[in-house]
C-alpha atoms as a PDB file:
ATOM      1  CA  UNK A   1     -23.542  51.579  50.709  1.00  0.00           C
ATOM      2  CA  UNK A   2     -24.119  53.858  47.469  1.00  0.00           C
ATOM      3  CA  UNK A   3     -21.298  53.637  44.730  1.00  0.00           C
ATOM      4  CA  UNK A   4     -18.899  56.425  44.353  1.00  0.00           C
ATOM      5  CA  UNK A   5     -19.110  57.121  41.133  1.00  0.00           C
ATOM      6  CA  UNK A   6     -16.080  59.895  41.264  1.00  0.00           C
ATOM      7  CA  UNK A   7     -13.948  56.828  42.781  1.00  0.00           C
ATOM      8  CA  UNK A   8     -14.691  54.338  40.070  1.00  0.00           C
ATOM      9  CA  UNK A   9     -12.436  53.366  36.614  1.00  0.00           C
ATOM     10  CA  UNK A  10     -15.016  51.420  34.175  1.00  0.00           C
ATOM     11  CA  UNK A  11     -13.845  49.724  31.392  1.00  0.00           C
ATOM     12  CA  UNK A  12     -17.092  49.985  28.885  1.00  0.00           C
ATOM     13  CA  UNK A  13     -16.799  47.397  25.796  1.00  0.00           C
ATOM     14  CA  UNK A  14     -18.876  48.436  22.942  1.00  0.00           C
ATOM     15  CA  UNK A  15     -18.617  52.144  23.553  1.00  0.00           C
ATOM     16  CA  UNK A  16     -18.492  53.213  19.608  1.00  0.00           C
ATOM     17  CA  UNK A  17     -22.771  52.792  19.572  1.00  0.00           C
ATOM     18  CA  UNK A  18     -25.600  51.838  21.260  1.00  0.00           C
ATOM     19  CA  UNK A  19     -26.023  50.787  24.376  1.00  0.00           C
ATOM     20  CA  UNK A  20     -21.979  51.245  25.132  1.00  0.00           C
ATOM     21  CA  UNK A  21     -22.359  54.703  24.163  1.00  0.00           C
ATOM     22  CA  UNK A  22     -25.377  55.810  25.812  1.00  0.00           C
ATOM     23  CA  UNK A  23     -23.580  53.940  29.087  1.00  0.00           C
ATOM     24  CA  UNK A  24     -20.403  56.170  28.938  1.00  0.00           C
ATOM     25  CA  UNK A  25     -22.334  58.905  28.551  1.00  0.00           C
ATOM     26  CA  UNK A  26     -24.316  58.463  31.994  1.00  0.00           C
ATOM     27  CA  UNK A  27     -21.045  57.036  34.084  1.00  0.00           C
ATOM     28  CA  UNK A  28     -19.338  59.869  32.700  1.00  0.00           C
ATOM     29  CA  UNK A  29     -22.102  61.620  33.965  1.00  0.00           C
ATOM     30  CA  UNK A  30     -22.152  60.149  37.581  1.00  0.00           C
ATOM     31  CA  UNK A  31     -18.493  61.723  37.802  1.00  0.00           C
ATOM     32  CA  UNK A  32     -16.336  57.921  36.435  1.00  0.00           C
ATOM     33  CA  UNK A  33     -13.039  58.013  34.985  1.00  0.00           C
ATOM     34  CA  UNK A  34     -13.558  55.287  31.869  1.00  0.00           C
ATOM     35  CA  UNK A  35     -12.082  53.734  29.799  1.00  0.00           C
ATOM     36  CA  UNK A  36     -13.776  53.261  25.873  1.00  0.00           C
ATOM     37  CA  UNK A  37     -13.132  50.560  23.937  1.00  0.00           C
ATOM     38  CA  UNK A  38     -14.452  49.512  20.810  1.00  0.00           C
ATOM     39  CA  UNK A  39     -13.526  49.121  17.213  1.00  0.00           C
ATOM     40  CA  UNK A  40     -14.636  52.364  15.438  1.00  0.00           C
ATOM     41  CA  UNK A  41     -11.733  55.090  16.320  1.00  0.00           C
ATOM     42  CA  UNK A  42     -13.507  58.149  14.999  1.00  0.00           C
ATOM     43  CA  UNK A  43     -16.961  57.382  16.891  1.00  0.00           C
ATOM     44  CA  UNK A  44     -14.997  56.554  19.922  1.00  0.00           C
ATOM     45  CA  UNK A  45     -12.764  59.962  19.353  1.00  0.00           C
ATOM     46  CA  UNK A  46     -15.788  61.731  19.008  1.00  0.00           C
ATOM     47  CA  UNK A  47     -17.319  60.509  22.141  1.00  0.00           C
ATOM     48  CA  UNK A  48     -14.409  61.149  24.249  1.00  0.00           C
ATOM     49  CA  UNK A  49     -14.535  64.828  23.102  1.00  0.00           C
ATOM     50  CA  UNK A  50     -17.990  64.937  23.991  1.00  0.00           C
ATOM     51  CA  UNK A  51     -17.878  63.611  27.408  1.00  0.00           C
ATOM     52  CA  UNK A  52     -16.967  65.536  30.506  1.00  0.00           C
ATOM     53  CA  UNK A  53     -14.064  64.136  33.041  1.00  0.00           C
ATOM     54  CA  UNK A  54     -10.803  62.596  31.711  1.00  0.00           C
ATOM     55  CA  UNK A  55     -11.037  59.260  30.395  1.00  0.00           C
ATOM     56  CA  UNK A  56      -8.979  57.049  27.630  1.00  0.00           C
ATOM     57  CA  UNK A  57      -9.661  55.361  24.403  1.00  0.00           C
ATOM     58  CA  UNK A  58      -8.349  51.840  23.658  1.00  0.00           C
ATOM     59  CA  UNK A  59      -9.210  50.943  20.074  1.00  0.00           C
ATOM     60  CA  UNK A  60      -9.290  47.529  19.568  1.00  0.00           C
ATOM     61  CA  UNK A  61     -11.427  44.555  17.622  1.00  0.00           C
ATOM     62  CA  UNK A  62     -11.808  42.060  21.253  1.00  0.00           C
ATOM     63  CA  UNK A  63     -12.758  39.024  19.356  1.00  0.00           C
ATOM     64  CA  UNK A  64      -8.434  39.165  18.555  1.00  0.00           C
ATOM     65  CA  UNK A  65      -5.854  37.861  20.929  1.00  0.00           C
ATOM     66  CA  UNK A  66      -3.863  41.225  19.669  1.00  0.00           C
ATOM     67  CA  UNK A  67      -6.636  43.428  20.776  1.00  0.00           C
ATOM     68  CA  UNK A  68      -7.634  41.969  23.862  1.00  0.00           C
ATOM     69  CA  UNK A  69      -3.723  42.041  24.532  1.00  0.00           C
ATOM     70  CA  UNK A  70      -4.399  45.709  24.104  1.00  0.00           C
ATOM     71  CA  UNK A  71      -7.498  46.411  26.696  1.00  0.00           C
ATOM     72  CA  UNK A  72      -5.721  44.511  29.221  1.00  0.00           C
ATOM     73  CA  UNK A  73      -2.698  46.634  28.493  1.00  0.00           C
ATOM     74  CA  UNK A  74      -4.260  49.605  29.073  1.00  0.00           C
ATOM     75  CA  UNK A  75      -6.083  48.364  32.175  1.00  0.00           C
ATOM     76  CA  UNK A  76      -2.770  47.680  33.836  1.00  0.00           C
ATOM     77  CA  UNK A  77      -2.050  51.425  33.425  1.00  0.00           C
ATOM     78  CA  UNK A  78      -5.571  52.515  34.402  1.00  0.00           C
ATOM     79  CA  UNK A  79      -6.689  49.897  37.363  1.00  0.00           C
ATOM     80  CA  UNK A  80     -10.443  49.544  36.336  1.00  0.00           C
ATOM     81  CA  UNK A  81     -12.835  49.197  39.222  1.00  0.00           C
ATOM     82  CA  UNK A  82     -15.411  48.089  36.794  1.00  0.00           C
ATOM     83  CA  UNK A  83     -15.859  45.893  33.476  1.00  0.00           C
ATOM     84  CA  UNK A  84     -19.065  46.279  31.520  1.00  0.00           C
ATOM     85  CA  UNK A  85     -19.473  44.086  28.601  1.00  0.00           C
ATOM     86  CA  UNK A  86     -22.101  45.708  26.514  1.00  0.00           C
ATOM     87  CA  UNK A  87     -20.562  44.862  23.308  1.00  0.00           C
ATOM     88  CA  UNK A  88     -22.532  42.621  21.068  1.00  0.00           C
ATOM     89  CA  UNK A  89     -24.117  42.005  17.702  1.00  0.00           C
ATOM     90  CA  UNK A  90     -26.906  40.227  16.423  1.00  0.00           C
ATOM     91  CA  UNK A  91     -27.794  37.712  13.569  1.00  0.00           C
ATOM     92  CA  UNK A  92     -31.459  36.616  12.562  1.00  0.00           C
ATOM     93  CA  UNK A  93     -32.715  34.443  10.000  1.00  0.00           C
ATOM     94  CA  UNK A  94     -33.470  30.377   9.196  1.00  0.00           C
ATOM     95  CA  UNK A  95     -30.834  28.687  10.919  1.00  0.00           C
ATOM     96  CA  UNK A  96     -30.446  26.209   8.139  1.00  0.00           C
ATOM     97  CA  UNK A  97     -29.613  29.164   6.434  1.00  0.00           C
ATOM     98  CA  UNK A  98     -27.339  30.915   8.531  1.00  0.00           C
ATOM     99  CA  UNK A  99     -23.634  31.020   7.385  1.00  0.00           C
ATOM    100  CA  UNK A 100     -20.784  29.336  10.038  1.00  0.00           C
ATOM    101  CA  UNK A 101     -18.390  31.933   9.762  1.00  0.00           C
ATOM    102  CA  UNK A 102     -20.965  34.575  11.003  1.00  0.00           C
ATOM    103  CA  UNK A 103     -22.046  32.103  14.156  1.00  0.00           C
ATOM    104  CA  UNK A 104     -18.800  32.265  15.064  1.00  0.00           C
ATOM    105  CA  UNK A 105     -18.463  35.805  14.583  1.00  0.00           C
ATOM    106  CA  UNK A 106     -21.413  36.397  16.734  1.00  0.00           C
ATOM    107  CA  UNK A 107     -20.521  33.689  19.457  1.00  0.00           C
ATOM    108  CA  UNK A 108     -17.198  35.645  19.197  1.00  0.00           C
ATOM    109  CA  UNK A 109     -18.578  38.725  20.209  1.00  0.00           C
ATOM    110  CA  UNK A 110     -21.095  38.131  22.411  1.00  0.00           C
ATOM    111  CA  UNK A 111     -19.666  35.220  24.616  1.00  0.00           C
ATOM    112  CA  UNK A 112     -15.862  34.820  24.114  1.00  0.00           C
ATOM    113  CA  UNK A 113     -14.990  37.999  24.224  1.00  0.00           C
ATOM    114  CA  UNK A 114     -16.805  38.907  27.479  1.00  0.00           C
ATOM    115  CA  UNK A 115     -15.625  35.584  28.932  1.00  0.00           C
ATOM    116  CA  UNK A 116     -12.100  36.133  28.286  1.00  0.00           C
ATOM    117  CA  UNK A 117     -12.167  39.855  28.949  1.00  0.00           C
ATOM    118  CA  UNK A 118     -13.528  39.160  32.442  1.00  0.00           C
ATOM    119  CA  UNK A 119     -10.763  36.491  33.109  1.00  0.00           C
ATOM    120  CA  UNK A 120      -7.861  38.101  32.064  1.00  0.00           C
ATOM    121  CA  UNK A 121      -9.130  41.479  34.194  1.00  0.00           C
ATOM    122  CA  UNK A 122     -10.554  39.510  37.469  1.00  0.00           C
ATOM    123  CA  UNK A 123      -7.262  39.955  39.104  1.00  0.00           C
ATOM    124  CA  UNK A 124      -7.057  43.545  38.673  1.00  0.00           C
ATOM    125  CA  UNK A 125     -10.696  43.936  39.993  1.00  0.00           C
ATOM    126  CA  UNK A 126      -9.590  42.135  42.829  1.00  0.00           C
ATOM    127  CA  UNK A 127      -7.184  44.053  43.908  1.00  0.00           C
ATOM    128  CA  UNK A 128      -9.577  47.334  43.879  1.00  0.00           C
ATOM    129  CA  UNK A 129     -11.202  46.079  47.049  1.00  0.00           C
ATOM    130  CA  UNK A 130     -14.167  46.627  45.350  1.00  0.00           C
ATOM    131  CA  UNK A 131     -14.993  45.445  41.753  1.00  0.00           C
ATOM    132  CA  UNK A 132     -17.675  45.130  39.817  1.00  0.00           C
ATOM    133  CA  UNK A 133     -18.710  43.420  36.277  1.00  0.00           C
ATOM    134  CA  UNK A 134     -21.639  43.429  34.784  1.00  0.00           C
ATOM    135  CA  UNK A 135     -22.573  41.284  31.471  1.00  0.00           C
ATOM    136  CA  UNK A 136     -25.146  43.239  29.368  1.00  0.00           C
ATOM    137  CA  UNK A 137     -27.782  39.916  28.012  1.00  0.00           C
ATOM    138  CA  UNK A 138     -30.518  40.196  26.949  1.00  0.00           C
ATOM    139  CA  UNK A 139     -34.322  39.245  27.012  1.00  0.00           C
ATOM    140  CA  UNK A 140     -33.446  36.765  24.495  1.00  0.00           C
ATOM    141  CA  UNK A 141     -31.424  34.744  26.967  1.00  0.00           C
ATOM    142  CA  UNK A 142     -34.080  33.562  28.891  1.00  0.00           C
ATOM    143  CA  UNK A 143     -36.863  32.856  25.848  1.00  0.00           C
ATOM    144  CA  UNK A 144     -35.655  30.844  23.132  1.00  0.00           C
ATOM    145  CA  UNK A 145     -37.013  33.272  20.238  1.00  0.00           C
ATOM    146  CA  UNK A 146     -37.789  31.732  16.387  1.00  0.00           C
ATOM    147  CA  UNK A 147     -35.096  32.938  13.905  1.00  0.00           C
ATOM    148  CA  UNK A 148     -32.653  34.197  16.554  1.00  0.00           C
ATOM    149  CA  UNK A 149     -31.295  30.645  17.500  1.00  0.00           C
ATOM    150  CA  UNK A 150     -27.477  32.056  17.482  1.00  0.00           C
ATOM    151  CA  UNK A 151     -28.089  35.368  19.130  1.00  0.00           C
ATOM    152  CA  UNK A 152     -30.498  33.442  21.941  1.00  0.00           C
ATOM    153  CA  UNK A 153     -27.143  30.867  22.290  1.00  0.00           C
ATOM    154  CA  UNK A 154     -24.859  33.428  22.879  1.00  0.00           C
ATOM    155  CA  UNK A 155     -27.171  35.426  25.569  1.00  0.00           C
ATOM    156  CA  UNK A 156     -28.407  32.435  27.641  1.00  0.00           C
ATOM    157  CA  UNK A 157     -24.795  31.709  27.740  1.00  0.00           C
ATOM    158  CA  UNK A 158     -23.651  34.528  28.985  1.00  0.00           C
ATOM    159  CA  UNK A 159     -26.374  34.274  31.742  1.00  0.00           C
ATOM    160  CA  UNK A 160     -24.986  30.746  32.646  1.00  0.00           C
ATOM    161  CA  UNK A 161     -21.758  32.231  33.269  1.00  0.00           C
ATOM    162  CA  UNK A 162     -22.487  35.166  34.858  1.00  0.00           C
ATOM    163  CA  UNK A 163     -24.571  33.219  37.092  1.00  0.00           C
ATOM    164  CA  UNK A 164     -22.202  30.676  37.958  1.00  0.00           C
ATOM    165  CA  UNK A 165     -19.678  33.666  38.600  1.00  0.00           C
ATOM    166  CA  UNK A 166     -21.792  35.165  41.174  1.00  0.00           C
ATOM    167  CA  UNK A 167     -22.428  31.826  43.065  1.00  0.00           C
ATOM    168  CA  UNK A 168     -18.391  31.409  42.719  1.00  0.00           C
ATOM    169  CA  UNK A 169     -17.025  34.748  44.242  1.00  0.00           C
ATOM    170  CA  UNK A 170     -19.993  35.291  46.355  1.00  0.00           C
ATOM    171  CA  UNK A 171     -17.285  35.823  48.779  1.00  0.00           C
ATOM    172  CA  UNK A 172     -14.671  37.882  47.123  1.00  0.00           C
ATOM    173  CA  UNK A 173     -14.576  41.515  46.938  1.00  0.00           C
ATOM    174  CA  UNK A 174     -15.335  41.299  43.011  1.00  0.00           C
ATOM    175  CA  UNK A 175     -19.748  41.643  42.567  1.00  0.00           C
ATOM    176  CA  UNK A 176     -21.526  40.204  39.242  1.00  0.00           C
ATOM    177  CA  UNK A 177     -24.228  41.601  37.577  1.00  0.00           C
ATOM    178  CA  UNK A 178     -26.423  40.225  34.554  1.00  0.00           C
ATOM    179  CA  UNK A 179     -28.405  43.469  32.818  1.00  0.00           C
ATOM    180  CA  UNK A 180     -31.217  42.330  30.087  1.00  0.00           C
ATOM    181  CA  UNK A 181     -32.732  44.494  28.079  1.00  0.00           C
ATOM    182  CA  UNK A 182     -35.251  44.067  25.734  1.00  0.00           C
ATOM    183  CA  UNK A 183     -35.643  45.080  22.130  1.00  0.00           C
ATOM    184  CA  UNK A 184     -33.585  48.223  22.193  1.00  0.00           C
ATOM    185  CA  UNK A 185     -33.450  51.007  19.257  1.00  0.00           C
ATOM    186  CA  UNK A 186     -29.672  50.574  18.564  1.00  0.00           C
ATOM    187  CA  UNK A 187     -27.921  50.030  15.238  1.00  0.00           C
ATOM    188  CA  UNK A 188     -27.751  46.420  15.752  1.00  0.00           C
ATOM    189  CA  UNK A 189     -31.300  46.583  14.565  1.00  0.00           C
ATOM    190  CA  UNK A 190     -32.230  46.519  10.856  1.00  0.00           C
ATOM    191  CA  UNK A 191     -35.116  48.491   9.841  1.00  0.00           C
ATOM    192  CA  UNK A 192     -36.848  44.861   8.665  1.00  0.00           C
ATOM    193  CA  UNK A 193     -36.427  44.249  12.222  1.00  0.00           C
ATOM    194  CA  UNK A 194     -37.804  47.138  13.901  1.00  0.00           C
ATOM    195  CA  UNK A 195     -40.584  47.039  11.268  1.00  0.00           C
ATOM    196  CA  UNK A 196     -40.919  43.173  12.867  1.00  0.00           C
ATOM    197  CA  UNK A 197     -41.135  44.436  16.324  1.00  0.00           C
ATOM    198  CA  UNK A 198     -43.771  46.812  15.579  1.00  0.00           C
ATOM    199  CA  UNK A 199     -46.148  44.126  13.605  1.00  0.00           C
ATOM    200  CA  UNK A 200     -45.190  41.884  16.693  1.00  0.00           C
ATOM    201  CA  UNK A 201     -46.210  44.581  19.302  1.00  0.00           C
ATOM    202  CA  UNK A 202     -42.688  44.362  20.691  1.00  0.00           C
ATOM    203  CA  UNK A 203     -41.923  47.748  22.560  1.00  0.00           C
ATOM    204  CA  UNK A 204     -38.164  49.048  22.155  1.00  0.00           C
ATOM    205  CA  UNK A 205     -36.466  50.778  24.636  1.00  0.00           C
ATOM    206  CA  UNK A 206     -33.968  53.527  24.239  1.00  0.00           C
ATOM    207  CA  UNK A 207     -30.212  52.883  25.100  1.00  0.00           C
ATOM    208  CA  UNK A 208     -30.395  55.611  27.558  1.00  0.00           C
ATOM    209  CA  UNK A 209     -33.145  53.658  29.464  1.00  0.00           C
ATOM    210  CA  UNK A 210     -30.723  50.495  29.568  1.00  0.00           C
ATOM    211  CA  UNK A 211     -28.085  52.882  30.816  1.00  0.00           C
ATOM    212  CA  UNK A 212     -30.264  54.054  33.428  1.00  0.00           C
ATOM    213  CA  UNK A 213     -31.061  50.395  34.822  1.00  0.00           C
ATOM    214  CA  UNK A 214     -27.918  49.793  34.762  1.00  0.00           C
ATOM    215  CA  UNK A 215     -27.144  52.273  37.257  1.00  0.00           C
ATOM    216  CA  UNK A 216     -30.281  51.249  38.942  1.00  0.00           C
ATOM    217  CA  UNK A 217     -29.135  47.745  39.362  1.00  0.00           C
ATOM    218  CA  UNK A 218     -25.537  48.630  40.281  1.00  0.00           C
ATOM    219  CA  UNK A 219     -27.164  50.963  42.758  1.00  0.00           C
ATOM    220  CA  UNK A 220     -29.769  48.474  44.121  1.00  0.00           C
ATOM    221  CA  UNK A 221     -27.263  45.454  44.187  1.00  0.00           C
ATOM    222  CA  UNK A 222     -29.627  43.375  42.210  1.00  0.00           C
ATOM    223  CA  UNK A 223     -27.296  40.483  40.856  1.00  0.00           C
ATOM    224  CA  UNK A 224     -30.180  40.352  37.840  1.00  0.00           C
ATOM    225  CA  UNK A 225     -32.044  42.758  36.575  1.00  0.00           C
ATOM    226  CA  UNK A 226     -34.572  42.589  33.369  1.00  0.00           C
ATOM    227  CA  UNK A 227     -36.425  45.591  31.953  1.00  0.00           C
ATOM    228  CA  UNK A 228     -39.720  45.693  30.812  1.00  0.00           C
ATOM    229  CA  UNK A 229     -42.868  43.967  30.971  1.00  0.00           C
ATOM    230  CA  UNK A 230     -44.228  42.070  29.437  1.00  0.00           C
ATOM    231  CA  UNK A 231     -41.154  40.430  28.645  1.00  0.00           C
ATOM    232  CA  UNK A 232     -39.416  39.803  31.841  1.00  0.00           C
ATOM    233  CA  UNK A 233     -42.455  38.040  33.054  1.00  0.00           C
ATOM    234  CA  UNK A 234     -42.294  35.762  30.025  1.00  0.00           C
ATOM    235  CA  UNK A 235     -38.840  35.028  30.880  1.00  0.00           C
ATOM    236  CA  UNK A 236     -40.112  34.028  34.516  1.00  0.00           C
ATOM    237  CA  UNK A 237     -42.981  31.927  32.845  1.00  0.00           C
ATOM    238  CA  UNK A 238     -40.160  30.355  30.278  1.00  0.00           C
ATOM    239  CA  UNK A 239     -38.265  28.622  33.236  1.00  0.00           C
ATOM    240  CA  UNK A 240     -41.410  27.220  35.243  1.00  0.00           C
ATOM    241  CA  UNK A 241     -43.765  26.334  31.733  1.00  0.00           C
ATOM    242  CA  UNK A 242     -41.911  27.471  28.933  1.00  0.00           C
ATOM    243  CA  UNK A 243     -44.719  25.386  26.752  1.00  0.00           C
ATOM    244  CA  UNK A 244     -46.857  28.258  27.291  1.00  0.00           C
ATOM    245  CA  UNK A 245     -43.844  30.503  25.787  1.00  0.00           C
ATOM    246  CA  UNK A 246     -43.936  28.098  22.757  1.00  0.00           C
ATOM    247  CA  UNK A 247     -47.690  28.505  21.804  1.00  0.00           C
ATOM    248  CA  UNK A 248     -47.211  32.136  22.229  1.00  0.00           C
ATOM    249  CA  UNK A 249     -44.517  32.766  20.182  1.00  0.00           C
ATOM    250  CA  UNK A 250     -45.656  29.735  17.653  1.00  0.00           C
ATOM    251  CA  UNK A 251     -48.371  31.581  16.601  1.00  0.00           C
ATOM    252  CA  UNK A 252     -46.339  34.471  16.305  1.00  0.00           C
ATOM    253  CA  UNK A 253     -43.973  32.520  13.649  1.00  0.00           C
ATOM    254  CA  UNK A 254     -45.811  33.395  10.549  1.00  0.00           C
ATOM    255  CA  UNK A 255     -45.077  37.198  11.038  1.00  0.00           C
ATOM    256  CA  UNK A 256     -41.701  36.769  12.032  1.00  0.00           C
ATOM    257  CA  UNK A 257     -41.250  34.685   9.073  1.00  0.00           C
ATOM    258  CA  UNK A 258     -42.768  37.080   7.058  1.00  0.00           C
ATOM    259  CA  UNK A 259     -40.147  39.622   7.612  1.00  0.00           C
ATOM    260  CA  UNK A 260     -37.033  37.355   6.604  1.00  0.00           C
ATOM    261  CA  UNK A 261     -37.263  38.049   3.669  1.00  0.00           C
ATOM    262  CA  UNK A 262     -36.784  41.639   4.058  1.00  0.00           C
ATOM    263  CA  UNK A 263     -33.580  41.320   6.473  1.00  0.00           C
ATOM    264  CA  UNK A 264     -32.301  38.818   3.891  1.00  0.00           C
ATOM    265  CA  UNK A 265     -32.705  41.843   1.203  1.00  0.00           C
ATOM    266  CA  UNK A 266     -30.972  44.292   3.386  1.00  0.00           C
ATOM    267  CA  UNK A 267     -27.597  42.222   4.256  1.00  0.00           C
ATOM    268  CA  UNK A 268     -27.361  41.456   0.691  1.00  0.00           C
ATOM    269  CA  UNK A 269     -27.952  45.395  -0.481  1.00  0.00           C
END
């Protein structure tokens, strides 16, 4: 049965930039009622002006019990249908290297937030009759990529409990859904790191194509879905033979390396 988009309420996490943005723009679209969160007032005031339909704004940092305390506030008001955790951020460089405090800013972000998020609304989706939630990953949770060891933690995470949430309520009236995109032309991406995709050969999509599979996949009913090739076929390889994945992206170390240096330069400008 095809979604009706005019009958659904979608919370959208992350909805100041990127992907978030370019996924309240299509839902609102499609005729949804949402609901923008995200911690950037101004972008997420100027996105609700530019969007047709009615929809609210719920301005709040998630990684905080006082601003998750907030979303779920609001979502007792609005009844959401639909959760989609697309907020994230990204942190690359030497591990060794890497400071704790922006692990666990990251891990914050990316994994907590969603997981908490998703349990404190679960109840609400319940009672819709029909709810959805879908967990934006990434590539990078399925391939174990040099200099992204917290970012790939965080993602293949969030796989692991998205698919242990669809084995769990395979019965229930609440659906999960695990998006990955690939390399994506978002702000989470330094220009060292686009210029590292490009010497890599790395394609990047545009948040409006992520948007679109999304709506794709919710369409389809795919429980997974992974966008372009050849990455998601790496990420099939990775689980049968992933030492194939490691001589592949082995050799690929010196470039990668290569461009630390200049993402090093650029947090510290």
């Amino acid at each position: 049965m095809a979604i009706q988009w005019q009958n659904q309420v979608c919370l959208i996490t992350g909805a100041s930039g990127g992907i978030g943005e370019a996924i309240a723009r299509k839902l609102a679209g499609l005729g949804a009622s949402l609901i923008l969160t995200g911690r950037n007032a101004d972008k997420l005031t100027a996105l609700l002006e530019s969007l047709p339909g009615r929809h609210t704004i719920a301005c709040a940092d998630i990684t905080t019990q006082e601003g998750l305390d907030k979303v779920v506030a609001v979502c007792h008001e609005r009844q959401p249908t639909m959760l989609v955790n697309s907020a994230g951020i990204s942190e690359i460089g030497d591990f060794k290297n890497m400071p704790m405090a922006r692990i666990e800013t990251l891990l914050a972000t990316n994994l907590t937030a969603p997981i908490a998020l998703t349990q404190r609304l679960l109840p609400i989706l319940q009672r819709a009759g029909k709810g959805y939630v879908v967990n934006v990953g990434s590539t990078f949770g399925s391939i174990g990529f040099p200099c992204h060891a917290a970012y790939c933690a965080s993602k293949f995470a969030l796989r692991g409990f998205t698919e242990s949430l669809i084995r769990e309520y395979a019965n229930s009236p609440v659906n999960f859904y695990y998006l990955a995109p690939r390399a994506t032309k978002t702000a989470i991406n330094s220009d060292a790191v686009v210029s590292m995709n490009q010497a890599l050969g790395n394609q990047m999509d545009s948040p409006e194509l992520v948007a679109d599979a999304l709506v794709a996949q919710l369409e389809a009913n795919k429980s997974r879905w992974f966008i372009g090739f050849p990455e998601k076929l790496f990420a099939r390889i990775n689980g049968v033979l992933p030492e194939i994945v490691d001589r592949a992206l082995i050799k690929k170390l010196p470039t990668i390396k290569r461009f630390l240096t200049s993402v090093t330069k650029e947090k510290l400008s």
